[in-house]
Protein backbone atom coordinates (compact mmCIF):
# COMPACT_ATOMS: atom_id res chain seq x y z
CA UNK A 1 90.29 128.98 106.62
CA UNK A 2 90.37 125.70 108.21
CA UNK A 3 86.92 124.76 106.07
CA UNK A 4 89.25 125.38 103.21
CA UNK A 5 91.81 122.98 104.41
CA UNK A 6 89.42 120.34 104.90
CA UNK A 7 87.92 120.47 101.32
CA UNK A 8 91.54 120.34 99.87
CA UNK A 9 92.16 117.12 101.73
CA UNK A 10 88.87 115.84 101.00
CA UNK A 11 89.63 116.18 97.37
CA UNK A 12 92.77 115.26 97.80
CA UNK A 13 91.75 111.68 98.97
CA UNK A 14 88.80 111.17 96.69
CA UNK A 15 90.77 112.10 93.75
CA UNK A 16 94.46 111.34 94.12
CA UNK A 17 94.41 107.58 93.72
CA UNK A 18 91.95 107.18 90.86
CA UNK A 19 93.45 109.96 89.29
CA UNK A 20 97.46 108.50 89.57
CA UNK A 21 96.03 104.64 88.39
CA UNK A 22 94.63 106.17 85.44
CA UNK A 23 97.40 109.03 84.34
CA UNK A 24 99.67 105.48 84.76
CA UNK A 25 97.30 102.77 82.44
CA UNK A 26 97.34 105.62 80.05
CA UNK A 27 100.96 106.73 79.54
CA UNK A 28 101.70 102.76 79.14
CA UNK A 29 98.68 103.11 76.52
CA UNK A 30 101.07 105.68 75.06
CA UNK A 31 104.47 104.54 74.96
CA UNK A 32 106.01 102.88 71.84
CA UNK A 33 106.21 99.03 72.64
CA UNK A 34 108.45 98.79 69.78
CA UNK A 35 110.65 101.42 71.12
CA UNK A 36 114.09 101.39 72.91
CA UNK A 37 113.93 103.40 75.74
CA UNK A 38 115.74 103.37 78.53
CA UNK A 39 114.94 101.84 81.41
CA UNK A 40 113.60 103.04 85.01
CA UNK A 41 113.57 99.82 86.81
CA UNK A 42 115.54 100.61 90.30
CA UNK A 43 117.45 97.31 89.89
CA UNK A 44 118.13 97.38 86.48
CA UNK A 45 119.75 100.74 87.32
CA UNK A 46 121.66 99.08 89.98
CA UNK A 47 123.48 96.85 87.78
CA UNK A 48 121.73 93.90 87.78
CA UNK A 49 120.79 91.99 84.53
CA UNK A 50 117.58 90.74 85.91
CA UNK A 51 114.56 92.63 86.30
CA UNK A 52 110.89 91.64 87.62
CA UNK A 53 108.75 94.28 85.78
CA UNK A 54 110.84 94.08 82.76
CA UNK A 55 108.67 94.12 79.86
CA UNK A 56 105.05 95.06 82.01
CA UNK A 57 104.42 98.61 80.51
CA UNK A 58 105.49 97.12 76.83
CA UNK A 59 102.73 94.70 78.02
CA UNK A 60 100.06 97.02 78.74
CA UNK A 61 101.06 98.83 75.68
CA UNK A 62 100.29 96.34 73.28
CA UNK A 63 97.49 95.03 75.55
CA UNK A 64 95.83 98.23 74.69
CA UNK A 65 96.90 98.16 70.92
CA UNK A 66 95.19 94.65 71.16
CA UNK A 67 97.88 92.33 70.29
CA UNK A 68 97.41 90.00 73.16
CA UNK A 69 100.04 87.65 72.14
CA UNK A 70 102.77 90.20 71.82
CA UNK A 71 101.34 91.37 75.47
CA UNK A 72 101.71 88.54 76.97
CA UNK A 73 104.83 87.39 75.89
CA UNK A 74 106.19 90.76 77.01
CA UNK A 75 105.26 90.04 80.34
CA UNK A 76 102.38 87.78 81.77
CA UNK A 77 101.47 90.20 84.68
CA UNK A 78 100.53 92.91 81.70
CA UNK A 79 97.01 91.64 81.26
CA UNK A 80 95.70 91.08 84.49
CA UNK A 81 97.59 94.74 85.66
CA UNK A 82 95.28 96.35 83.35
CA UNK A 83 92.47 94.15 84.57
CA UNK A 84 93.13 95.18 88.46
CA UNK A 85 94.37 98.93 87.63
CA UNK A 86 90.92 99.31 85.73
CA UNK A 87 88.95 97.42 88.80
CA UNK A 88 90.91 99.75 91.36
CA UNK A 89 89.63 102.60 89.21
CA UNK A 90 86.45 101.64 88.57
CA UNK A 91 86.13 100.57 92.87
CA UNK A 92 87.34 104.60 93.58
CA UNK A 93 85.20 106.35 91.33
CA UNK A 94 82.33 103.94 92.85
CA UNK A 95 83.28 104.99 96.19
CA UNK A 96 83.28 108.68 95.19
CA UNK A 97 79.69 108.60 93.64
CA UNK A 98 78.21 107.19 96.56
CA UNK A 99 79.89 109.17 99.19
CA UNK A 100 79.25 112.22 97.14
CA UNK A 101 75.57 110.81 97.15
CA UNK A 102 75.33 110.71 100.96
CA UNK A 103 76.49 114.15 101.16
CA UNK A 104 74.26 115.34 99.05
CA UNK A 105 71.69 113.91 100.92
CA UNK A 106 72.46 115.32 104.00
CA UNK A 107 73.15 118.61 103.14
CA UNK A 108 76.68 118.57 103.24
């Protein structure tokens, strides 16, 4: 049973991250820039008029519909969030390959 344990925690931390960055890039793919919706920002929520990451997943959704002017002028940060997101992703799955490589190597 504990062999079990381990190989749910070893998924667990090969997987998780990679998995969460890219569920995330793609439901901003998703969303309706155009749209109205309302807003999750913790601030905004708090009453305040101002918020940082107003405008980002608008961003990345029109990044992704290729209108780079709209993107940026959603938010500046939209374009290079996509750009480190994708590197982050890219990085893990990297990882993975060549850890699942070694493994494999030695028999594990």
């Amino acid at each position: 049973m504990p062999k079990f344990n381990l190989s749910i925690r070893r998924v667990f931390f090969l997987h998780f991250e990679w998995v969460a960055l890219a569920c995330g890039l793609l439901l901003m793919a998703f969303i309706n820039p155009a749209g109205s919706e309302l807003s999750i920002c913790p601030i905004d929520r708090l009453g305040f008029s101002f918020c940082p990451g107003e405008g980002l997943g608008r961003s990345v959704a029109y990044f992704f519909r290729l209108d780079l002017q709209a993107s940026f002028a959603m938010h500046p940060a939209g374009i290079p969030a996509v750009a480190i997101l994708s590197a982050r992703i890219f990085s893990l799955l990297k990882r993975n390959y060549q850890l699942n490589k070694v493994n494999n190597d030695a028999g594990i």
